[in-house]
PDB file of N, CA and C in Angstrom:
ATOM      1  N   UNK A   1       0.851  -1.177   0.000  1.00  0.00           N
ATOM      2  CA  UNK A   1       0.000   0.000   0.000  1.00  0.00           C
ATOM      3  C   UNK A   1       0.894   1.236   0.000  1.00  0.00           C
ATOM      4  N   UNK A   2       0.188   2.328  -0.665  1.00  0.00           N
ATOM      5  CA  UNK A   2       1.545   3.480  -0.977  1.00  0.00           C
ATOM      6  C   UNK A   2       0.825   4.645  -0.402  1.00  0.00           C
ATOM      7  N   UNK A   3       1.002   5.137   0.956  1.00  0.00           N
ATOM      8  CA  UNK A   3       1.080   6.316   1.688  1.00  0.00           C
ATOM      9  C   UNK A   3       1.610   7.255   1.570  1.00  0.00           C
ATOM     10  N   UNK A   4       0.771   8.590   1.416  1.00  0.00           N
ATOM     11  CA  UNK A   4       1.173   9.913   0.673  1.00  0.00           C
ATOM     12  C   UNK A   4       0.522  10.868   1.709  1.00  0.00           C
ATOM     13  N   UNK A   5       1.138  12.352   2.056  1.00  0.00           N
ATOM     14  CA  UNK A   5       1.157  12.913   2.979  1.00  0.00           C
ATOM     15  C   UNK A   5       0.538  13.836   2.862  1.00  0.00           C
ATOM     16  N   UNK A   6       0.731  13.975   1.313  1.00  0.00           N
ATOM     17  CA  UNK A   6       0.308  15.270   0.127  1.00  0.00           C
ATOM     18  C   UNK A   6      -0.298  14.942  -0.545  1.00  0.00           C
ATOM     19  N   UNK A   7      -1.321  15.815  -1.012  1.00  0.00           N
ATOM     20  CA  UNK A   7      -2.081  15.498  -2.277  1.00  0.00           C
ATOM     21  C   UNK A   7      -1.439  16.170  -3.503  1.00  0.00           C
ATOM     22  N   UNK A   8      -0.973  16.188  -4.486  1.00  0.00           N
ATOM     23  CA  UNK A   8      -0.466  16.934  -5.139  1.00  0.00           C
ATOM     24  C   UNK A   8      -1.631  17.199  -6.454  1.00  0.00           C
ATOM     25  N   UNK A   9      -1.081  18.720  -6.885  1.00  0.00           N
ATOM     26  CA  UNK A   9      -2.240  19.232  -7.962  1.00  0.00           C
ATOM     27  C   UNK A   9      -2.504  18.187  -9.515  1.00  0.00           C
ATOM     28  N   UNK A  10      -1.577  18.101  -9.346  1.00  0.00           N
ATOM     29  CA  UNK A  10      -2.130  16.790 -10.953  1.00  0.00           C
ATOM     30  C   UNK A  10      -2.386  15.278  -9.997  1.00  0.00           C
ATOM     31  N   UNK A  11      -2.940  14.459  -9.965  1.00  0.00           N
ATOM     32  CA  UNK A  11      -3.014  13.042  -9.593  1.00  0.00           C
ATOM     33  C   UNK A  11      -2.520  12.380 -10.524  1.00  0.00           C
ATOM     34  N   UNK A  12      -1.492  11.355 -10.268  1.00  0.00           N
ATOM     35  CA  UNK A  12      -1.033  10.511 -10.844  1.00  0.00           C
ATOM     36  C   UNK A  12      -1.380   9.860 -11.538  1.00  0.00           C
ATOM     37  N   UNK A  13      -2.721   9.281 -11.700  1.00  0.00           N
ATOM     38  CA  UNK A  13      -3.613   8.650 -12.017  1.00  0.00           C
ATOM     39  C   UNK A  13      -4.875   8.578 -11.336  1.00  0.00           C
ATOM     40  N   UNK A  14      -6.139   8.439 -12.180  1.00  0.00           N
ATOM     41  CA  UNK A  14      -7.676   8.386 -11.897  1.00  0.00           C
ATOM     42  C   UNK A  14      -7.772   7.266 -10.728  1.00  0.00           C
ATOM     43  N   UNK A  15      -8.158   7.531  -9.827  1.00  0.00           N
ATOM     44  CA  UNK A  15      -8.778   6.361  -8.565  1.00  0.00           C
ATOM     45  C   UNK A  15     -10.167   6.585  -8.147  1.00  0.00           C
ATOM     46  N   UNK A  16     -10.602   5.137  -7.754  1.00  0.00           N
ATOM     47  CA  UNK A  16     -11.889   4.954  -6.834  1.00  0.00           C
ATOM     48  C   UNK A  16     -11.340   5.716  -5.332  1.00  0.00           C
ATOM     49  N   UNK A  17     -12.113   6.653  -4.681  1.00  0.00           N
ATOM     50  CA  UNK A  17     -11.492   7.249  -3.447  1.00  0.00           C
ATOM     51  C   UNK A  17     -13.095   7.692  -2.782  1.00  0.00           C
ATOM     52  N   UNK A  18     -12.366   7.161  -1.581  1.00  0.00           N
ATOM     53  CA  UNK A  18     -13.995   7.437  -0.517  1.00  0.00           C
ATOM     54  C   UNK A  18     -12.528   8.464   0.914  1.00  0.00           C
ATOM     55  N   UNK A  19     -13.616   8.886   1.167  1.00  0.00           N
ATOM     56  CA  UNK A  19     -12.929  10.105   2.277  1.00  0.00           C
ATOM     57  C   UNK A  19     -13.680   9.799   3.640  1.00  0.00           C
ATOM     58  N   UNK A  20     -12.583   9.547   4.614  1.00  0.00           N
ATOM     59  CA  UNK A  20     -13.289   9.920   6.351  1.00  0.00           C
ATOM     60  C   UNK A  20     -12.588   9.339   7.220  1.00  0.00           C
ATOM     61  N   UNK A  21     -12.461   9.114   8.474  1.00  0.00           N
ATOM     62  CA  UNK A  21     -11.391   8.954   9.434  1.00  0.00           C
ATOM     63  C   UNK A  21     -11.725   7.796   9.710  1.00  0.00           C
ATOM     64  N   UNK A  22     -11.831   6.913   9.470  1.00  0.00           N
ATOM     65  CA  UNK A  22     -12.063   5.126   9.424  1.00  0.00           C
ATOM     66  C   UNK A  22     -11.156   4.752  10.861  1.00  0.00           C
ATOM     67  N   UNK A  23     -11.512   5.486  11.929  1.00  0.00           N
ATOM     68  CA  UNK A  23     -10.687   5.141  13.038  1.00  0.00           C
ATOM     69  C   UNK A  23     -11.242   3.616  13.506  1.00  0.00           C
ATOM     70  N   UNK A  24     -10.646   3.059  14.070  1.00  0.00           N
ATOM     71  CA  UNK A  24     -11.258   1.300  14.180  1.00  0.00           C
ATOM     72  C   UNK A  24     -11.184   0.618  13.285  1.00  0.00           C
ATOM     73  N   UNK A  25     -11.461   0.623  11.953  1.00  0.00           N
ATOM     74  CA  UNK A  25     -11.988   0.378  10.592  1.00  0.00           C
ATOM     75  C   UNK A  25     -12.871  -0.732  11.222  1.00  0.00           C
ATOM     76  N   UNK A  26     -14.096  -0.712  11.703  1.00  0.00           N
ATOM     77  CA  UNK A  26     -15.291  -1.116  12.192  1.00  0.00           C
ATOM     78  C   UNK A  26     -15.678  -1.729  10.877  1.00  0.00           C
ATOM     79  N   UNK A  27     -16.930  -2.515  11.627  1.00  0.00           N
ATOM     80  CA  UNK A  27     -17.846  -3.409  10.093  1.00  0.00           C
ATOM     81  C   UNK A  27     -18.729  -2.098   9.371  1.00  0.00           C
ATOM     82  N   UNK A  28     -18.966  -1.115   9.342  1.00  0.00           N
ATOM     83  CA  UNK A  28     -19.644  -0.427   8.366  1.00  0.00           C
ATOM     84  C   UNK A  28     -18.647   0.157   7.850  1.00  0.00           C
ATOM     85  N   UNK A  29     -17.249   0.827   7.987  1.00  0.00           N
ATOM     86  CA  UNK A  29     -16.134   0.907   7.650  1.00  0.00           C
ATOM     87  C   UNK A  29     -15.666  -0.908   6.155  1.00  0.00           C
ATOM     88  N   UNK A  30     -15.802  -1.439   7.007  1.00  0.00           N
ATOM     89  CA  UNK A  30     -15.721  -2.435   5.749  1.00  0.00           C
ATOM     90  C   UNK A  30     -15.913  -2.948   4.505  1.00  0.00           C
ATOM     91  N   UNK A  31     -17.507  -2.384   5.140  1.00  0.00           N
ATOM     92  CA  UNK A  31     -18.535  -2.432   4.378  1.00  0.00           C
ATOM     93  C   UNK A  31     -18.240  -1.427   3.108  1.00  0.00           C
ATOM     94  N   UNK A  32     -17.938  -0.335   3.526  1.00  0.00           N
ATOM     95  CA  UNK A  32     -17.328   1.085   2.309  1.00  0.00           C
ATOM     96  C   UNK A  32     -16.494   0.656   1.969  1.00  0.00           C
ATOM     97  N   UNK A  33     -15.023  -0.142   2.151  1.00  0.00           N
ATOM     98  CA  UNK A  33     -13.719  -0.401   1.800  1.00  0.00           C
ATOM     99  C   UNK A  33     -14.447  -1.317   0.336  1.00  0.00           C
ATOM    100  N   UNK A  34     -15.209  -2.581   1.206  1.00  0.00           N
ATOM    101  CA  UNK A  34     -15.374  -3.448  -0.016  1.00  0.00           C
ATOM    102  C   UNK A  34     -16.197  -2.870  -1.507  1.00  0.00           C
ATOM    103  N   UNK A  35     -17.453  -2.155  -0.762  1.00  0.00           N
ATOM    104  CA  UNK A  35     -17.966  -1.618  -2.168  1.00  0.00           C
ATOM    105  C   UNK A  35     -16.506  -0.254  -2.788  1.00  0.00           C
ATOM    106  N   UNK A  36     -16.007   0.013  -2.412  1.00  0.00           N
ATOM    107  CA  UNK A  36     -14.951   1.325  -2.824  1.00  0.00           C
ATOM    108  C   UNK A  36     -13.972  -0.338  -3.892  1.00  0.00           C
ATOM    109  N   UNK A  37     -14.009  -1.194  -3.353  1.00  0.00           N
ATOM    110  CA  UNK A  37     -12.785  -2.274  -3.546  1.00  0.00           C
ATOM    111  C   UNK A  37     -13.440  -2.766  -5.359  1.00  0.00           C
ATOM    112  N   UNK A  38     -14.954  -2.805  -5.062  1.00  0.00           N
ATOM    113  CA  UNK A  38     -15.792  -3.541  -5.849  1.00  0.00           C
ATOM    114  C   UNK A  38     -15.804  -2.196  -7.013  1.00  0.00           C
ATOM    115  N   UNK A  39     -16.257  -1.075  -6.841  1.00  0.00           N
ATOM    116  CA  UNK A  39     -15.873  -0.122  -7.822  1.00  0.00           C
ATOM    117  C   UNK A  39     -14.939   0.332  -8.336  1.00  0.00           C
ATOM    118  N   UNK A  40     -13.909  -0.261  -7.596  1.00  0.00           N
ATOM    119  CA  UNK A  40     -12.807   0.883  -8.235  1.00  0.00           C
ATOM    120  C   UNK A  40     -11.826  -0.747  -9.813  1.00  0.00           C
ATOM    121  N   UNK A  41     -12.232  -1.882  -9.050  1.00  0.00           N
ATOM    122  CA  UNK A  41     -12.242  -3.178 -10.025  1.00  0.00           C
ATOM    123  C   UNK A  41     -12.900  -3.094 -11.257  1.00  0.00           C
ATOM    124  N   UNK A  42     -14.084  -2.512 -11.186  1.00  0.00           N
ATOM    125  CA  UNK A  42     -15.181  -2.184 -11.815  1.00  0.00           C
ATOM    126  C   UNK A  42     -14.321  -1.316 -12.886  1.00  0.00           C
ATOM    127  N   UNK A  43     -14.041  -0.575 -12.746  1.00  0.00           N
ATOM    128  CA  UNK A  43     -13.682   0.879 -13.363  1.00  0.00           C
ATOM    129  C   UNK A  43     -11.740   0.464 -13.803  1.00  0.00           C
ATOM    130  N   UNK A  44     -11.204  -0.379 -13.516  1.00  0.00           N
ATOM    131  CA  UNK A  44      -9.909  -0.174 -13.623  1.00  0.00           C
ATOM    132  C   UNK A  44      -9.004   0.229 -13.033  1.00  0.00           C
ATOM    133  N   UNK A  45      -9.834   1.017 -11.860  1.00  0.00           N
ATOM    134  CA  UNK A  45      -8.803   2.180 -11.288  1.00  0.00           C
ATOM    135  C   UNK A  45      -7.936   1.852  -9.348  1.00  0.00           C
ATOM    136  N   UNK A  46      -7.198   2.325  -9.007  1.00  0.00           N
ATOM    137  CA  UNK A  46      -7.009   2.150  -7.572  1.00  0.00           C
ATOM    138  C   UNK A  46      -7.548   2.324  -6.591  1.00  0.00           C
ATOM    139  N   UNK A  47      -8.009   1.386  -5.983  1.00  0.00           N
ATOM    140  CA  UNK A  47      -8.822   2.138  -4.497  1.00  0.00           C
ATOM    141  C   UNK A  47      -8.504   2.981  -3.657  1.00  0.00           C
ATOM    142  N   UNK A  48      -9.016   3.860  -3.159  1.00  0.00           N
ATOM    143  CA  UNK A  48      -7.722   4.927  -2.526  1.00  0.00           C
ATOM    144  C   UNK A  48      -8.693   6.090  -1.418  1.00  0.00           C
ATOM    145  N   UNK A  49      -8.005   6.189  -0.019  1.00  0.00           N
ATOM    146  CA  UNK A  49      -8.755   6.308   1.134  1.00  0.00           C
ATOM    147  C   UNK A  49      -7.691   7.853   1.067  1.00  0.00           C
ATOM    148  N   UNK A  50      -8.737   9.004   1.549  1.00  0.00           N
ATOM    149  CA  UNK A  50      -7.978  10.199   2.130  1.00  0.00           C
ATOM    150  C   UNK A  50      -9.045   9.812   2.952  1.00  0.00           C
ATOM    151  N   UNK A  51      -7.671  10.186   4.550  1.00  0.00           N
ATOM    152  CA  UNK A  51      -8.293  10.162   5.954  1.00  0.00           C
ATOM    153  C   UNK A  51      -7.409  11.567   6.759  1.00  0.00           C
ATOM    154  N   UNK A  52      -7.911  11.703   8.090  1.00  0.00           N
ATOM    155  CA  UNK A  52      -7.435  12.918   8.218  1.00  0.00           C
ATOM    156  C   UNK A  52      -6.387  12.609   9.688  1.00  0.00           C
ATOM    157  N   UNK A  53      -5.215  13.682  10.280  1.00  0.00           N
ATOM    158  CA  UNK A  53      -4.580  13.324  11.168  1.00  0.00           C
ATOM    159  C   UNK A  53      -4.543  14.632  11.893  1.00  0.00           C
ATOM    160  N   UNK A  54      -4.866  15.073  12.438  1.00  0.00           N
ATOM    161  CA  UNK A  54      -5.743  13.905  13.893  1.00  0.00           C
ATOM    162  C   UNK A  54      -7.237  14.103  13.411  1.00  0.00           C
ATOM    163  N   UNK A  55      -7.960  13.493  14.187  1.00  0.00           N
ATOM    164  CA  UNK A  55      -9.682  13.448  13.585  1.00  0.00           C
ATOM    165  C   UNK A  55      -9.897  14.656  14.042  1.00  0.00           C
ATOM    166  N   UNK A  56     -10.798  15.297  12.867  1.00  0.00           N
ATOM    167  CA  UNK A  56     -11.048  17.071  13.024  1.00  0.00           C
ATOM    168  C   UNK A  56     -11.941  17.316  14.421  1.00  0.00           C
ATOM    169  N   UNK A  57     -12.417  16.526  15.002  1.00  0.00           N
ATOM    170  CA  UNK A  57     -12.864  17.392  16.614  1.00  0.00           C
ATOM    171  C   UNK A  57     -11.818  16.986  17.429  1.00  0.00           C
ATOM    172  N   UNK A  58     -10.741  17.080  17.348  1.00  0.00           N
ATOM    173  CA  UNK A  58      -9.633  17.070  17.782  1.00  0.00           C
ATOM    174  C   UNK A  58      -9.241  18.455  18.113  1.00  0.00           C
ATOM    175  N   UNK A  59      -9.174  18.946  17.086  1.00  0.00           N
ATOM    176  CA  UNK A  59      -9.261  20.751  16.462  1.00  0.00           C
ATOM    177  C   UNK A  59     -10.355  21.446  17.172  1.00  0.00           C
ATOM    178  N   UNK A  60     -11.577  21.114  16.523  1.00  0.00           N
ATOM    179  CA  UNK A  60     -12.845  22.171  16.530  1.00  0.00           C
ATOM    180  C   UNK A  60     -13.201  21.990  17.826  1.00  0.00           C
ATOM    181  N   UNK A  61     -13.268  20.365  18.433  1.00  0.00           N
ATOM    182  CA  UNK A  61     -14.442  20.570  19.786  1.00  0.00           C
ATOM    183  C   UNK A  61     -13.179  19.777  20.711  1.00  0.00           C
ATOM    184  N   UNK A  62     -12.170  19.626  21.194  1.00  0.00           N
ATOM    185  CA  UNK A  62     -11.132  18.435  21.990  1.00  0.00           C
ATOM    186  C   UNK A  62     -11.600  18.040  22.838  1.00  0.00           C
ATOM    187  N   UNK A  63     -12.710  18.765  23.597  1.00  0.00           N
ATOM    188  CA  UNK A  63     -13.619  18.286  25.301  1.00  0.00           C
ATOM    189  C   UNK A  63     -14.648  17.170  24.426  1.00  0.00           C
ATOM    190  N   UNK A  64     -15.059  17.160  23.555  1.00  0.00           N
ATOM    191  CA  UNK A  64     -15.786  16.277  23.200  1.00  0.00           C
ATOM    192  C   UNK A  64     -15.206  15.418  21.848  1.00  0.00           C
ATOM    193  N   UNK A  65     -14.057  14.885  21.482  1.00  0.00           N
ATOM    194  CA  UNK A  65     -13.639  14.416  20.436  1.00  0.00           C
ATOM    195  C   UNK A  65     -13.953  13.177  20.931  1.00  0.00           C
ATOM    196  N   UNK A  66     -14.037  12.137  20.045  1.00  0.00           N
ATOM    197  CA  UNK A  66     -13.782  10.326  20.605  1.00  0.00           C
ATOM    198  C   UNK A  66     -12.561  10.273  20.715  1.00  0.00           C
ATOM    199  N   UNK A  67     -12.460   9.183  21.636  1.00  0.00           N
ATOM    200  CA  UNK A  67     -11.305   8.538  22.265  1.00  0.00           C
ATOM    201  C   UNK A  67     -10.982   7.962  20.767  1.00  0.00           C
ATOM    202  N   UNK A  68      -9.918   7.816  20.480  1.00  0.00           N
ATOM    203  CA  UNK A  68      -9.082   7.195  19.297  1.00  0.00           C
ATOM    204  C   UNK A  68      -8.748   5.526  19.348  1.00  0.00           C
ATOM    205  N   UNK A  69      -9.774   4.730  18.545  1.00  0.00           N
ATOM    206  CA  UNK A  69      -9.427   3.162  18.621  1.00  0.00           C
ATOM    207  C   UNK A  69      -8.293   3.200  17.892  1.00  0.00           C
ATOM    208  N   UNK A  70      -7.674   3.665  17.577  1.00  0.00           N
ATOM    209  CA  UNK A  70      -6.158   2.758  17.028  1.00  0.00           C
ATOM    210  C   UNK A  70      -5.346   3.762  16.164  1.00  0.00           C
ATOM    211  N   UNK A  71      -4.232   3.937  16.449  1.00  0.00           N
ATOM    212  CA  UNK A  71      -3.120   4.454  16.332  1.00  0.00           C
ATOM    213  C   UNK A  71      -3.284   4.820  14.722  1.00  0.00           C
ATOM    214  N   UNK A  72      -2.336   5.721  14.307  1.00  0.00           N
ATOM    215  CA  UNK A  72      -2.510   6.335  12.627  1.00  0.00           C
ATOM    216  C   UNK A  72      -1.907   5.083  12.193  1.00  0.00           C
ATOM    217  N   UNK A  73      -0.776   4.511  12.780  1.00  0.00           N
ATOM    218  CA  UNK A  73      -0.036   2.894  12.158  1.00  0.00           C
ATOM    219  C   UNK A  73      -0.677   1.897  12.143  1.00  0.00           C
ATOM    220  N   UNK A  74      -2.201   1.579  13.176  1.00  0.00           N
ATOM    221  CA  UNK A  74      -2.500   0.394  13.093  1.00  0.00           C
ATOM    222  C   UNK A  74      -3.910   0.921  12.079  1.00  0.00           C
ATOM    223  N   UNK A  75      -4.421   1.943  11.888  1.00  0.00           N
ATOM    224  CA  UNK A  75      -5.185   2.455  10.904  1.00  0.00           C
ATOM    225  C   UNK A  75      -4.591   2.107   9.832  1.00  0.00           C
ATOM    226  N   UNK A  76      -3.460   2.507   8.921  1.00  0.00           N
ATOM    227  CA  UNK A  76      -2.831   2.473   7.862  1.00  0.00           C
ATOM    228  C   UNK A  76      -2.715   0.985   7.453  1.00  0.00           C
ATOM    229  N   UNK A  77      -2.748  -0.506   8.853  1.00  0.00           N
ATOM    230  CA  UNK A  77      -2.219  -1.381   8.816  1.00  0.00           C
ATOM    231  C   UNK A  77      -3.866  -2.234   8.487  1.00  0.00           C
ATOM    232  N   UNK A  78      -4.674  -1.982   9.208  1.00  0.00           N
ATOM    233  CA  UNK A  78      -5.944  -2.407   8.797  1.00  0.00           C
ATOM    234  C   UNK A  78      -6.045  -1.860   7.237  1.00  0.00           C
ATOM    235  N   UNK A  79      -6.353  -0.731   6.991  1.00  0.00           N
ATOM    236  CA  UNK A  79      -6.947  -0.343   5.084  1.00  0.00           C
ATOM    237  C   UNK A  79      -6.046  -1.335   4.692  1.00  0.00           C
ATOM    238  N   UNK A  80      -4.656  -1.455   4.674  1.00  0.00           N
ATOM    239  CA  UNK A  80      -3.480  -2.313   3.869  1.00  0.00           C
ATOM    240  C   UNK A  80      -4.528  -3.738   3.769  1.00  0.00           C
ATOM    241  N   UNK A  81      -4.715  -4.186   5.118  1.00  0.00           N
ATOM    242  CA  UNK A  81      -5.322  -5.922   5.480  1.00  0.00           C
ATOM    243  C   UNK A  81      -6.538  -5.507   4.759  1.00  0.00           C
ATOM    244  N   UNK A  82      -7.405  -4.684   4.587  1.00  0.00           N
ATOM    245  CA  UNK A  82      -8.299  -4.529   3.603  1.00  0.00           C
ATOM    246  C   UNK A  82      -8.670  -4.096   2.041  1.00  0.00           C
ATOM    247  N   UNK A  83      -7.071  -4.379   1.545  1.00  0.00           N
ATOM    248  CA  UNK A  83      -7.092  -4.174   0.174  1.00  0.00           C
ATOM    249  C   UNK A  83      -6.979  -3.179  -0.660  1.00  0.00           C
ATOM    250  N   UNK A  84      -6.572  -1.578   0.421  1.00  0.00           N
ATOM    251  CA  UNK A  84      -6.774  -0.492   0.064  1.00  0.00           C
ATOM    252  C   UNK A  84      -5.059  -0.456  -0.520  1.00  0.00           C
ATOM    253  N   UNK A  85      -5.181   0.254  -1.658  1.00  0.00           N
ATOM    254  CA  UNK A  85      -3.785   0.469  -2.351  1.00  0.00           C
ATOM    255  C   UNK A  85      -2.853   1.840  -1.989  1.00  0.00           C
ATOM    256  N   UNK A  86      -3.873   3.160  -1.913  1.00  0.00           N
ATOM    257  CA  UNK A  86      -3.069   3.965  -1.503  1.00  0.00           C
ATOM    258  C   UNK A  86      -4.240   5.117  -0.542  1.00  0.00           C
ATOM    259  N   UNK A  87      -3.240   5.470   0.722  1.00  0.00           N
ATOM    260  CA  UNK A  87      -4.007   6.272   1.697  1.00  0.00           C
ATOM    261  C   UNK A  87      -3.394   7.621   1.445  1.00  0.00           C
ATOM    262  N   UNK A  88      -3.981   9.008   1.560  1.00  0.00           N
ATOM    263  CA  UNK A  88      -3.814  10.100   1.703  1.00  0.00           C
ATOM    264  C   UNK A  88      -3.862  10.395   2.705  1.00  0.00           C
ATOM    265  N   UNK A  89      -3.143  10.635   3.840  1.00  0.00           N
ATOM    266  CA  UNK A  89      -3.127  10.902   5.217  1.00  0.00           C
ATOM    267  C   UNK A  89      -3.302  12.674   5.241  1.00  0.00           C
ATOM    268  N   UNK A  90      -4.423  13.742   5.439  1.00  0.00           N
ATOM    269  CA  UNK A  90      -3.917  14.936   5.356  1.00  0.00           C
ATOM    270  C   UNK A  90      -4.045  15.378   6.627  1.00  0.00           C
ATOM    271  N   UNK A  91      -3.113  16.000   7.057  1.00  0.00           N
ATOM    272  CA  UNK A  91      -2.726  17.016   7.991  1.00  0.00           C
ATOM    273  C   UNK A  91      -4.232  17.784   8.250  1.00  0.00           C
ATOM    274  N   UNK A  92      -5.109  17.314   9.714  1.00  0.00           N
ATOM    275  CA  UNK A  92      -6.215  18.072   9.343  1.00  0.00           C
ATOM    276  C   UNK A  92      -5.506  19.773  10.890  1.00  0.00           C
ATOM    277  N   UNK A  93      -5.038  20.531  10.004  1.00  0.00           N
ATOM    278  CA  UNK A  93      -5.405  21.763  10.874  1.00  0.00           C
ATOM    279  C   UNK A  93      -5.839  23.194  10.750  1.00  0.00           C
ATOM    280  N   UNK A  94      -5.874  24.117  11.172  1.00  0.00           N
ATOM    281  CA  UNK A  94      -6.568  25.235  10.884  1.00  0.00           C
ATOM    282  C   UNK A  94      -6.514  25.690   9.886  1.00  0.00           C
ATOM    283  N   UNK A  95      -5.724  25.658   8.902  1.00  0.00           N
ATOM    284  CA  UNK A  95      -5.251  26.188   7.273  1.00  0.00           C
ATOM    285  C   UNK A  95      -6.029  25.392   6.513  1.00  0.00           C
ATOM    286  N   UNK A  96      -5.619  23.610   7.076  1.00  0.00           N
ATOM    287  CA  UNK A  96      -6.070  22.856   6.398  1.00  0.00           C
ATOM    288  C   UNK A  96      -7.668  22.944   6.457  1.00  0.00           C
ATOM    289  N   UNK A  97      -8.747  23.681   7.335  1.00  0.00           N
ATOM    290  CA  UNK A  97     -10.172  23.266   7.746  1.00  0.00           C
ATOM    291  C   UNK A  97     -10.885  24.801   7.160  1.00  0.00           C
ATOM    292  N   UNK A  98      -9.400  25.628   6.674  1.00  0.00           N
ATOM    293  CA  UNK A  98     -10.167  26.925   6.062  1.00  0.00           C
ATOM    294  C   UNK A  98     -10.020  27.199   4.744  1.00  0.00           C
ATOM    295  N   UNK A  99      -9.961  25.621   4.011  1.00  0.00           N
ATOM    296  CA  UNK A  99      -9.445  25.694   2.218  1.00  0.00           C
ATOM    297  C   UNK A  99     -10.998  25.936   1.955  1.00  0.00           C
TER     298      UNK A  99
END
């Protein structure tokens, strides 16, 4: 699986890409990986997850954010065990939440 930090302005190539902080990667989390897995087969293209670091009520609300099931490494390590080819990890902070 190929982890990128940056999004850069041209994409390398066209991908299947679903967006959100898949913390746990839980069964409805799965559930999106496989249909994202099933479309992007469909289409030719790479499956491909932008998630954010740290989860944005981290930022906006911290007295009320969720407790974090699993580390950005064991996140990255589940999508991998689920077939995902490449993650966009973005930096979620104040610059980043006022594009």
């Amino acid at each position: 699986m190929r982890v990128c930090r940056t999004i850069s302005a041209r994409s390398q190539s066209p991908t299947a890409l679903t967006i959100g902080n898949f913390d746990g990667v839980h069964q409805g989390h799965q559930v999106m990986l496989a249909r994202l897995k099933e479309q992007a087969c469909a289409l030719g293209l790479s499956a491909c997850v932008l998630t954010f670091e740290p989860h944005p009520l981290e930022l906006f609300a911290p007295q009320t954010a969720p407790t974090r099931l699993t580390s950005l490494r064991e996140k990255l390590e589940l999508l991998a065990a689920h077939g995902i080819e490449r993650v966009h990890v973005s930096r979620f902070n104040r610059a980043y939440a006022s594009r």
